[in-house]
N, C-alpha and C. Protein backbone atom coordinates (compact mmCIF):
# COMPACT_ATOMS: atom_id res chain seq x y z
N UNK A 1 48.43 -45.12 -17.21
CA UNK A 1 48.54 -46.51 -17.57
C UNK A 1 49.72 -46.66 -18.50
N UNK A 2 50.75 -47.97 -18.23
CA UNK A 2 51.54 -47.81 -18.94
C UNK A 2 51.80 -48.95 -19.61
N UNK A 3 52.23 -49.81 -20.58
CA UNK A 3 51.83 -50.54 -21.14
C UNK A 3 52.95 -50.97 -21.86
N UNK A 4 53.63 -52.18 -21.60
CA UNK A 4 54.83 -52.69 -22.60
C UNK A 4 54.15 -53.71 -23.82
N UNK A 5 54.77 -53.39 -24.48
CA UNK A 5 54.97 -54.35 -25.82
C UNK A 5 56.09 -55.08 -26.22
N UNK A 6 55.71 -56.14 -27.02
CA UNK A 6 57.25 -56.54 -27.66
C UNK A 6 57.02 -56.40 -28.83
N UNK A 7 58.12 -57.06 -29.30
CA UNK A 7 58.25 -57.22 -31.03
C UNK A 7 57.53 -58.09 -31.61
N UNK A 8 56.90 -58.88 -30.92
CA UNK A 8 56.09 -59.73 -31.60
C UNK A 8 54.98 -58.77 -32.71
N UNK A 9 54.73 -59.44 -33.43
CA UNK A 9 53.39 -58.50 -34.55
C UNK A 9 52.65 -59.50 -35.06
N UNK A 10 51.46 -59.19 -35.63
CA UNK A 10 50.38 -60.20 -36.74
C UNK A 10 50.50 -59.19 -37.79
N UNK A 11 49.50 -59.95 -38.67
CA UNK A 11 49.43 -59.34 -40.05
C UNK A 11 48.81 -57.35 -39.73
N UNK A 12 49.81 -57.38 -40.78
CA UNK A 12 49.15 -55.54 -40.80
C UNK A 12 47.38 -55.31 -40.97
N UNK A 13 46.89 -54.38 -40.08
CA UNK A 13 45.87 -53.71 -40.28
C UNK A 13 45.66 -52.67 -40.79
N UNK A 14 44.11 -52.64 -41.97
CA UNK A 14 44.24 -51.03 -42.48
C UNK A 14 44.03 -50.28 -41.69
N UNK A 15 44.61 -48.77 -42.59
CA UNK A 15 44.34 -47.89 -42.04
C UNK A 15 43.49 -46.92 -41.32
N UNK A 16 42.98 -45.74 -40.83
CA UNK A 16 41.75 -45.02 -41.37
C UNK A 16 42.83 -44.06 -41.43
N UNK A 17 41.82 -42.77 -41.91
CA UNK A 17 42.43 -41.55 -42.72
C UNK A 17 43.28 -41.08 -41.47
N UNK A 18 43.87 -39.77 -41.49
CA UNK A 18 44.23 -39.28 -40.37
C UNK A 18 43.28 -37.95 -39.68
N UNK A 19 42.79 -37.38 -38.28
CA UNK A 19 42.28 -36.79 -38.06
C UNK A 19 42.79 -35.53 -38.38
N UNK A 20 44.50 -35.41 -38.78
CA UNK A 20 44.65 -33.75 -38.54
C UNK A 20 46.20 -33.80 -39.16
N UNK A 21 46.73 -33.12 -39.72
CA UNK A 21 47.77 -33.22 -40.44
C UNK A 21 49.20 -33.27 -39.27
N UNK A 22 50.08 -34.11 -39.35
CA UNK A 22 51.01 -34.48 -39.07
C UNK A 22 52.45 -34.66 -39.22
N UNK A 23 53.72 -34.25 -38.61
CA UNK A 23 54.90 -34.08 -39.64
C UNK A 23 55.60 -35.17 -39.74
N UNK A 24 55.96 -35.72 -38.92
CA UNK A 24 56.56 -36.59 -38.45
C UNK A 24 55.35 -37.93 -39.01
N UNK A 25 56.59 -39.26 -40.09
CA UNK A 25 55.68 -39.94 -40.60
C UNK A 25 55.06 -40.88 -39.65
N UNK A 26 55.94 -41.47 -38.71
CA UNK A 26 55.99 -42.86 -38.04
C UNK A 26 54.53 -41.97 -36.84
N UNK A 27 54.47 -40.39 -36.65
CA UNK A 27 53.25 -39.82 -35.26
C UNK A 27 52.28 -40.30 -36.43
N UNK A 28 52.44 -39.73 -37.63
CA UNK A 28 51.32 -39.86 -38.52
C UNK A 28 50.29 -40.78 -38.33
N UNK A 29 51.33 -42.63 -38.60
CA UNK A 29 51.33 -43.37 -38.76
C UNK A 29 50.65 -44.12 -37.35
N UNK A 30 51.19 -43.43 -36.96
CA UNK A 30 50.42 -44.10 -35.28
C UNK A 30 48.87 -43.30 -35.23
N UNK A 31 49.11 -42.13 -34.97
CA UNK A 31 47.88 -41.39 -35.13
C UNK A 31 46.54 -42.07 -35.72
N UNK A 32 46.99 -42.14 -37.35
CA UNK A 32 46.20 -42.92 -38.00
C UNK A 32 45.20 -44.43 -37.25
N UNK A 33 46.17 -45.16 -36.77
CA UNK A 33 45.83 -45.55 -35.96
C UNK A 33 45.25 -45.77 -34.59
N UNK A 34 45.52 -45.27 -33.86
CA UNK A 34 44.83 -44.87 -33.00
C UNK A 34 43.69 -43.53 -32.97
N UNK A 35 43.39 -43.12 -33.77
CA UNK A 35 41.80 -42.34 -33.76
C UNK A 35 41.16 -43.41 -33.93
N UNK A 36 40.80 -44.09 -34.65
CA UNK A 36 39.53 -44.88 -34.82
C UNK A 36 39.10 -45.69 -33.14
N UNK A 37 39.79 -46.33 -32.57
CA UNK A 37 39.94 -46.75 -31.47
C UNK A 37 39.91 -45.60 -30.54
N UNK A 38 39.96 -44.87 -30.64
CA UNK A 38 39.96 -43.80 -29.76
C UNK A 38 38.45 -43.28 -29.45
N UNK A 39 38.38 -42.87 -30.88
CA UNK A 39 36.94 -42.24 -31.17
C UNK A 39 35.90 -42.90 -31.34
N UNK A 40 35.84 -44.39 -31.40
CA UNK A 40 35.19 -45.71 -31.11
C UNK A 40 34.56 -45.86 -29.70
N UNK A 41 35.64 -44.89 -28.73
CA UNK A 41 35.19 -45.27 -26.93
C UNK A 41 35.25 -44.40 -26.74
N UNK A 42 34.43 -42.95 -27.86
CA UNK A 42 33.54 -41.66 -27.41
C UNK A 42 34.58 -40.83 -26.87
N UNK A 43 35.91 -40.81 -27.05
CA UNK A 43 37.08 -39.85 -26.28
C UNK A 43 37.83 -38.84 -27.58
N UNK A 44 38.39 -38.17 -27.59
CA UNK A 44 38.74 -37.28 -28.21
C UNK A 44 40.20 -37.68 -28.16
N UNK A 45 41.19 -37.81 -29.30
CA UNK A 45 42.80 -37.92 -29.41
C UNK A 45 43.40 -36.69 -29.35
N UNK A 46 43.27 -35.79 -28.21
CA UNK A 46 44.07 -34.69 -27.96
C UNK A 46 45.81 -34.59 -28.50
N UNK A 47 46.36 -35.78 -28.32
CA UNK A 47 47.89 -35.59 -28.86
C UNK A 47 48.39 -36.78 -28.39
N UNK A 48 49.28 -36.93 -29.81
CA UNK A 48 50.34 -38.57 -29.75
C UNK A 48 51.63 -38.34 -29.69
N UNK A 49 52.40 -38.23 -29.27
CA UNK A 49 53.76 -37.95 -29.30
C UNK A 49 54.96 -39.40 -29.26
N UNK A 50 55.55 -39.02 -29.74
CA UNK A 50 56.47 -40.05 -30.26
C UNK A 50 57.92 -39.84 -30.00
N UNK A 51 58.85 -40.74 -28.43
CA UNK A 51 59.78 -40.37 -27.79
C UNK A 51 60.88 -41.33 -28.07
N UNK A 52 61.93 -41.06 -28.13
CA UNK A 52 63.27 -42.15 -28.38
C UNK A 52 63.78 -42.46 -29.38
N UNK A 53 64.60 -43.57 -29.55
CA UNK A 53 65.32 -43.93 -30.58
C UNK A 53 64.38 -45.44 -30.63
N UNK A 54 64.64 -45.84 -31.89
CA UNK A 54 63.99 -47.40 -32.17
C UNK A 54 64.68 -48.42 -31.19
N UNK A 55 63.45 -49.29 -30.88
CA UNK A 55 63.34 -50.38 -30.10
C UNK A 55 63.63 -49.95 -28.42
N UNK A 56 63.23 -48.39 -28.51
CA UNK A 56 63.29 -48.55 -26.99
C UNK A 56 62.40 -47.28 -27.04
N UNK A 57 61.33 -46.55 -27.66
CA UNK A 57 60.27 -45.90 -28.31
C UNK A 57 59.54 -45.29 -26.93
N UNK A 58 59.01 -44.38 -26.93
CA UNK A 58 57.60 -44.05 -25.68
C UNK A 58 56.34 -43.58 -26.59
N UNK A 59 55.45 -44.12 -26.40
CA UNK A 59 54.51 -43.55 -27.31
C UNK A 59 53.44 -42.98 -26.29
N UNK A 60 52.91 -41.41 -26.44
CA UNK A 60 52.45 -40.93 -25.41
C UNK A 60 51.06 -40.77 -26.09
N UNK A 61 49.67 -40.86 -26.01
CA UNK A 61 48.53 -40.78 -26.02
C UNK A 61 47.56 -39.60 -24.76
N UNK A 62 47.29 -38.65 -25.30
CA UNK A 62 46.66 -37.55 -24.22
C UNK A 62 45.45 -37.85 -24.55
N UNK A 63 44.41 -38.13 -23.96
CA UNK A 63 42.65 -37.80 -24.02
C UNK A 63 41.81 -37.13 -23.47
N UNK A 64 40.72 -36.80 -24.04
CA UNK A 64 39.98 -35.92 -23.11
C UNK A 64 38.20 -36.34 -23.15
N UNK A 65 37.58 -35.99 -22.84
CA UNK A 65 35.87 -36.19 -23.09
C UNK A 65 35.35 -35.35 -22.17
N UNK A 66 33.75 -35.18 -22.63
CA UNK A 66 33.52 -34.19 -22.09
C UNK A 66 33.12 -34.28 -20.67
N UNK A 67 32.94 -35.35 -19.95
CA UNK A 67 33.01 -35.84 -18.82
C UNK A 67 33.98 -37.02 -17.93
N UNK A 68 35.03 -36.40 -19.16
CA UNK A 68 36.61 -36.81 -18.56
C UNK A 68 36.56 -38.37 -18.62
N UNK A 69 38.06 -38.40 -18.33
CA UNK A 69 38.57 -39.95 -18.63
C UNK A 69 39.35 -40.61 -17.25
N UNK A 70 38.52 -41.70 -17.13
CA UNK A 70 39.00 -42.16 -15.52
C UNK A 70 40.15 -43.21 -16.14
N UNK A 71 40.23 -43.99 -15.23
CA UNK A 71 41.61 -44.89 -15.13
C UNK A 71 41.90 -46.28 -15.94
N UNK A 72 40.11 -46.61 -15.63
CA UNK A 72 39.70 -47.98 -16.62
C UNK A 72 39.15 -47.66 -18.10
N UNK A 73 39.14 -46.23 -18.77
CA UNK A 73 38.93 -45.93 -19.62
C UNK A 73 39.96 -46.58 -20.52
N UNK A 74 41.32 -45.59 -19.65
CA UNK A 74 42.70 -45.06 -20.61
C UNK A 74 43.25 -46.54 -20.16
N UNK A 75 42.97 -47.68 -19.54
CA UNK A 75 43.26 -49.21 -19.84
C UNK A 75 42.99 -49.67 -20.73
N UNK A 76 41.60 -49.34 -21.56
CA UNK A 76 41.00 -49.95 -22.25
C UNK A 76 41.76 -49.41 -23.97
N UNK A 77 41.31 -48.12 -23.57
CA UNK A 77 41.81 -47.65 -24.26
C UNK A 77 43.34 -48.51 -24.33
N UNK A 78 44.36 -48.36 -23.97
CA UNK A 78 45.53 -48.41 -24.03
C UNK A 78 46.28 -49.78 -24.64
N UNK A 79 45.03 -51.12 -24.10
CA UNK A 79 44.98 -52.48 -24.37
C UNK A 79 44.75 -52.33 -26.17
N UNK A 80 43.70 -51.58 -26.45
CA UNK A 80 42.59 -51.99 -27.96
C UNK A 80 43.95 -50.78 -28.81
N UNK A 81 44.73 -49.59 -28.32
CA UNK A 81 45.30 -49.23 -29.31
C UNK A 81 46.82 -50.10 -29.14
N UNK A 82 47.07 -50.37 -28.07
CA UNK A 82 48.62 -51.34 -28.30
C UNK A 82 48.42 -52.57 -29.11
N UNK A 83 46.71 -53.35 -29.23
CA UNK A 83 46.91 -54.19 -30.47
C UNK A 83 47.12 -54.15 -31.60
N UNK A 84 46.53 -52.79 -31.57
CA UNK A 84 46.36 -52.27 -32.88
C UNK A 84 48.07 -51.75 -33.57
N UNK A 85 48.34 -51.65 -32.80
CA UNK A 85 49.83 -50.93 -33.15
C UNK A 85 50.42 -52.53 -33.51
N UNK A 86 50.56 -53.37 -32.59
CA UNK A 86 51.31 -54.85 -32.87
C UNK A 86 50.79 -55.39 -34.37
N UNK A 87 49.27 -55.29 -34.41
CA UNK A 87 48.94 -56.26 -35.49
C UNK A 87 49.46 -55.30 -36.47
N UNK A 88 49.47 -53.89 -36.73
CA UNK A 88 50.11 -53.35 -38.05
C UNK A 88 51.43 -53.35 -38.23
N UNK A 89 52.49 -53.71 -36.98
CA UNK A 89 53.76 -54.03 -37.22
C UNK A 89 54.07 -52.26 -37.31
N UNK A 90 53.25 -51.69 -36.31
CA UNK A 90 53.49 -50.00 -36.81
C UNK A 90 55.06 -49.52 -36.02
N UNK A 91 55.40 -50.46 -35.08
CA UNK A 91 56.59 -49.79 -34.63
C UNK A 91 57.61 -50.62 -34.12
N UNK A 92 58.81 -50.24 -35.05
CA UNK A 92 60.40 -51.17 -34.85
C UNK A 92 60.77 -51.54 -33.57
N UNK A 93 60.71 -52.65 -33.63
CA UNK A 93 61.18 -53.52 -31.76
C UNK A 93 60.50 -52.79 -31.01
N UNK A 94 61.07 -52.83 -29.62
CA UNK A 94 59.53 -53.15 -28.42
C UNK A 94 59.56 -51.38 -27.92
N UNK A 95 58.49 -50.88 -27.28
CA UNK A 95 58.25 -49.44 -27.28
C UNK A 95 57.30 -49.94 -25.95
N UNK A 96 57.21 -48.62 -25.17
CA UNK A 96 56.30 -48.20 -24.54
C UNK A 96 54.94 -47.42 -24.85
N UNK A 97 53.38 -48.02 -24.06
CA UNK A 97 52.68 -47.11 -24.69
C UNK A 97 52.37 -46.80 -23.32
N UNK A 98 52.24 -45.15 -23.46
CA UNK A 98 51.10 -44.24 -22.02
C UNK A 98 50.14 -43.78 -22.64
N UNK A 99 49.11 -43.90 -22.03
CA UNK A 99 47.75 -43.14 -22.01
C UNK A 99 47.75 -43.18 -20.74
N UNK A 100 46.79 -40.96 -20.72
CA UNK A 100 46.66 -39.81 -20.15
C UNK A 100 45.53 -39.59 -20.41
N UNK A 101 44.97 -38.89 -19.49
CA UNK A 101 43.83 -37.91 -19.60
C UNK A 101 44.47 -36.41 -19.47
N UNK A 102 44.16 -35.32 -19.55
CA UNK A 102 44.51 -34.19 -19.78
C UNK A 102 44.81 -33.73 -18.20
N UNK A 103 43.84 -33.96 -17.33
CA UNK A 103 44.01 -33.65 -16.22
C UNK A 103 42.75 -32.15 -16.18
N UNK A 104 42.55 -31.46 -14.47
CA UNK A 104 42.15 -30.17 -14.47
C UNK A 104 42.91 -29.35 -14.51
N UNK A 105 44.10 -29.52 -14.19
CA UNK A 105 44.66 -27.62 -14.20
C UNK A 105 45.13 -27.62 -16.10
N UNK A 106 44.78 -28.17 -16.87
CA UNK A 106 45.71 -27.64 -17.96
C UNK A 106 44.70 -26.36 -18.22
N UNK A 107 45.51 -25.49 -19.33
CA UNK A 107 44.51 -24.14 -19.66
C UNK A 107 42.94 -24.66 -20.09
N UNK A 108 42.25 -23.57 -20.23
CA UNK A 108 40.71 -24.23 -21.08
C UNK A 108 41.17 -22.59 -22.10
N UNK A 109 40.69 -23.47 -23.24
CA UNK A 109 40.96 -22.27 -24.36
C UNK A 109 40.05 -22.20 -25.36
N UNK A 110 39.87 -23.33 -25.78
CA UNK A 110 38.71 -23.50 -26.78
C UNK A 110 36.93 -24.00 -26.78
N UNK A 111 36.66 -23.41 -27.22
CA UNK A 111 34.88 -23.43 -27.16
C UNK A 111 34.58 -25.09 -26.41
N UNK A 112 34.93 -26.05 -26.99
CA UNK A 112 34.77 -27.12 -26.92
C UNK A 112 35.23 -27.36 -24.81
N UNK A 113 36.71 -26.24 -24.54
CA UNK A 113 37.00 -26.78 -23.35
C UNK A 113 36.09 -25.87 -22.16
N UNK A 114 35.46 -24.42 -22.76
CA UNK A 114 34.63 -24.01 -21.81
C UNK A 114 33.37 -24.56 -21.91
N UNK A 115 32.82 -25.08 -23.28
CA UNK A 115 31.26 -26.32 -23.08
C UNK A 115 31.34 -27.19 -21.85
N UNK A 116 32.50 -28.16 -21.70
CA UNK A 116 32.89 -29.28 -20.76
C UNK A 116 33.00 -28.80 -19.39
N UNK A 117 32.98 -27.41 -19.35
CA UNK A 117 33.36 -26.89 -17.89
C UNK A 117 32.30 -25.73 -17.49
N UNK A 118 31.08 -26.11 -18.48
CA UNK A 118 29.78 -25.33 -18.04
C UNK A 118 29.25 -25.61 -16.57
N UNK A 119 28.98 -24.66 -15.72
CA UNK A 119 28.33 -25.05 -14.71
C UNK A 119 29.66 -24.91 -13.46
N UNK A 120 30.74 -25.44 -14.00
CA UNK A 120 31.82 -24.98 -12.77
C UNK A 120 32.73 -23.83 -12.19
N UNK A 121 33.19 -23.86 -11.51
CA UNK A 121 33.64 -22.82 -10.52
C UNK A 121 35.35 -22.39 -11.36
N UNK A 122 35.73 -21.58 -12.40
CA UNK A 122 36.69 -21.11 -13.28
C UNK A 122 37.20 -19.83 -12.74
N UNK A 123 38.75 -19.62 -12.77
CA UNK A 123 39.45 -18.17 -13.33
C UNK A 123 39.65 -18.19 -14.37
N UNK A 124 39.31 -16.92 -14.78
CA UNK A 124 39.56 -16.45 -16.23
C UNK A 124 41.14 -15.52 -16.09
N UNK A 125 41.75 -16.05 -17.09
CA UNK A 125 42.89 -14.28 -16.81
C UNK A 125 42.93 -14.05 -18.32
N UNK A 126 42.83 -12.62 -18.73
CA UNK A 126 42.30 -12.13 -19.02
C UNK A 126 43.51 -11.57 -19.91
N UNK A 127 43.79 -11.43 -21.20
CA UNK A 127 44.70 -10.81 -22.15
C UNK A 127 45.95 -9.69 -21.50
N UNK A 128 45.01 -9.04 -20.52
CA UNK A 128 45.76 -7.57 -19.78
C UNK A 128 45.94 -8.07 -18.61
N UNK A 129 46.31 -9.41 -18.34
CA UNK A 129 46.95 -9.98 -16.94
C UNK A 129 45.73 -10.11 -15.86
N UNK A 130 44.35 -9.33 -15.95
CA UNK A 130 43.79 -9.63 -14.96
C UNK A 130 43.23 -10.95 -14.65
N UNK A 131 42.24 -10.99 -14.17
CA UNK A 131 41.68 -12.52 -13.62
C UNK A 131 40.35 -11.94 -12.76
N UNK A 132 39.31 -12.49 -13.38
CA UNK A 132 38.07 -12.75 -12.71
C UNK A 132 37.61 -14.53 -12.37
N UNK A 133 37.20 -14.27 -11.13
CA UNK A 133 36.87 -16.01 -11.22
C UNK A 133 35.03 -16.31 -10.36
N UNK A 134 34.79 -17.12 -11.30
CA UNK A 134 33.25 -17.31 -10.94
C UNK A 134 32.89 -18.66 -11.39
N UNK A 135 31.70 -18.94 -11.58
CA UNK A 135 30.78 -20.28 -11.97
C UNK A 135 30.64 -19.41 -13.52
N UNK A 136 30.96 -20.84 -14.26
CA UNK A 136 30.89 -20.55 -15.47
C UNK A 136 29.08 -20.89 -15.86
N UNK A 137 28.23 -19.70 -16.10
CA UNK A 137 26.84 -20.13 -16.13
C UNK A 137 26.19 -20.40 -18.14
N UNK A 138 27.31 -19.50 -18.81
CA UNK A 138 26.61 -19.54 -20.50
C UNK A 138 27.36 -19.13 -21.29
N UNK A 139 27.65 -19.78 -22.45
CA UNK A 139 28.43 -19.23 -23.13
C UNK A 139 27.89 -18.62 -24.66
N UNK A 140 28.89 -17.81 -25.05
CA UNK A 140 27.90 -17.44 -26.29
C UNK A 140 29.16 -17.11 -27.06
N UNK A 141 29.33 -16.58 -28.37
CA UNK A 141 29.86 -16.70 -29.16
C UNK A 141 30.81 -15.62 -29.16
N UNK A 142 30.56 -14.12 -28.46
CA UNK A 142 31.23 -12.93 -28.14
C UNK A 142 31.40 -13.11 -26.49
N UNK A 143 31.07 -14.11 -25.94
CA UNK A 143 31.17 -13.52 -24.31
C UNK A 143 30.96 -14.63 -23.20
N UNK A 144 31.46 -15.36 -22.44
CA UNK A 144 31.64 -16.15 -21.59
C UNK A 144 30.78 -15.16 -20.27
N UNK A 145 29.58 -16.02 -19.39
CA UNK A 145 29.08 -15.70 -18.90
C UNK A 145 29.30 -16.13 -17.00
N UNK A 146 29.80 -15.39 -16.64
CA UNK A 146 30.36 -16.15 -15.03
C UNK A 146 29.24 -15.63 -13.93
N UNK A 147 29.02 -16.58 -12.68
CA UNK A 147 27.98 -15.89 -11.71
C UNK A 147 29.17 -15.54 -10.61
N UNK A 148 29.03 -14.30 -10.36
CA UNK A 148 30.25 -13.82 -9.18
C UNK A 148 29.61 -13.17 -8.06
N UNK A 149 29.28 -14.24 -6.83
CA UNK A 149 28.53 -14.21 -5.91
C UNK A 149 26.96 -13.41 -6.34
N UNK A 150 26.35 -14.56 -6.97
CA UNK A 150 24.81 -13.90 -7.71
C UNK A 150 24.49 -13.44 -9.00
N UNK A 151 26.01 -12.24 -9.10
CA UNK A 151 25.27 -11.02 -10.11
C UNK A 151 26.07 -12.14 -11.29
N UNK A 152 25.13 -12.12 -12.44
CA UNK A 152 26.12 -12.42 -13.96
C UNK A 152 26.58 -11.07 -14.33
N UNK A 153 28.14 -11.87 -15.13
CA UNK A 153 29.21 -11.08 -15.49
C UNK A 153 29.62 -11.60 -16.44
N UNK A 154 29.58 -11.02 -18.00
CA UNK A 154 29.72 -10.92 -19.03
C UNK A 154 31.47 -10.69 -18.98
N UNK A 155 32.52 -11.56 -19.49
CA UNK A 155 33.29 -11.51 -20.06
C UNK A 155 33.78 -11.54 -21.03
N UNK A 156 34.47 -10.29 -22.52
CA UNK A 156 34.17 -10.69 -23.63
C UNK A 156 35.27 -11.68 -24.00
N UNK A 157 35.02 -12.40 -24.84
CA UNK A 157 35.67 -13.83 -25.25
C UNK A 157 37.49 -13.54 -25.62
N UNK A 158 36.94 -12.20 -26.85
CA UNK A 158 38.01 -12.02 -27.06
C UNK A 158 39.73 -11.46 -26.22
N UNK A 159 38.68 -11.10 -24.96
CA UNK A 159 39.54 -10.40 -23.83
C UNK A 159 40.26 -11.44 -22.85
N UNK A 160 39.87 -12.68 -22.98
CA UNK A 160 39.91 -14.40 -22.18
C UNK A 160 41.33 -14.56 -22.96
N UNK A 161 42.77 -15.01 -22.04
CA UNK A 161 43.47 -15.55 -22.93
C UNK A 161 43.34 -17.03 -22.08
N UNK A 162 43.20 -17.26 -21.23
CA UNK A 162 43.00 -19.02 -21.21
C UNK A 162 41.97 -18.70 -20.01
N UNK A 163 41.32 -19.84 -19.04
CA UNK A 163 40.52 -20.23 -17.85
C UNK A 163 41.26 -21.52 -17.82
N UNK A 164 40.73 -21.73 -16.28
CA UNK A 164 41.28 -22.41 -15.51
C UNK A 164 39.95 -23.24 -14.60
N UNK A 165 39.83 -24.34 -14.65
CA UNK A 165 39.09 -24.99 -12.99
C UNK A 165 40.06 -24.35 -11.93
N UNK A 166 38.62 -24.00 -11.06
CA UNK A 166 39.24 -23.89 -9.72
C UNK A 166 38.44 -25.07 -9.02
N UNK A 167 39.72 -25.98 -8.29
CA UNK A 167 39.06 -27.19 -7.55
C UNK A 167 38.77 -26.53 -6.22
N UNK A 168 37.77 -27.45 -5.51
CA UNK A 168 37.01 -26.70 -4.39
C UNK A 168 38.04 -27.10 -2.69
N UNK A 169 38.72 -27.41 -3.19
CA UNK A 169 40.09 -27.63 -2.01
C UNK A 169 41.29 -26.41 -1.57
């Protein structure tokens, strides 16, 4: 979804805190803004990125949830944070906003991305280049649990350098 703005603005809106430390003031500044709205419609602010020179701006928004983000989400989304950006006057002349969902092929790396992908059909590759791939059936804190035609197969966590969905196509 892609979303123009102009320069028009209303009165500034407060802030909320920021979810995660930031270098760049103006990502900060957006950031800030957009979590609350984000995390308001149950989605997670995976990453804001901030493209161009002023008054011709891309502002990129990635999301994720744990049962993913369809099309009329990241509208909604995209409508409630581009007001939010206008009424705070958060960004010099007119910019673009995108909102994304993450998609399936990106890596799964963190606890949070093999929870969301319990139950499905994953490759693992594996620190030493290999790759096992199965139904992801349990996870535990030392060891990702895959069914590989029946038998469970204990993979230890630490040996996982990313997984992958495998789509059934």
């Amino acid at each position: 979804m892609v979303a123009e703005r102009s320069d028009e603005r209303a009165d500034r809106a407060p802030e909320a805190p920021l979810p995660h430390a930031v270098a760049d003031p103006l990502t900060a500044r957006l950031t800030a803004l957009a979590a609350p709205v984000v995390e308001a419609a149950d989605v997670e602010l995976v990453a804001l990125e901030v493209k161009g020179p002023s008054g011709r701006r891309v502002v990129r928004l990635v999301l994720d949830a744990d049962h993913g983000v369809d099309v009329d989400r990241c509208a909604g989304i995209s409508r409630a944070v581009g007001a939010r950006f206008d009424d705070a006057d958060a960004i010099d002349g007119g910019y673009t906003l995108e909102v994304s969902s993450l998609g399936v092929h990106r890596p799964l790396r963190t606890e949070r991305d093999f929870t969301r992908n319990l139950g499905r059909h994953l490759r693992l590759v594996r620190r030493d280049g290999t790759e096992v791939t199965g139904t992801l059936t349990a996870i535990a804190a030392d060891a990702l649990t895959l069914d590989i035609d029946g038998a469970a197969t204990n993979v230890a966590r630490d040996d996982v350098e990313y997984g992958r969905v495998v789509l059934p196509w």
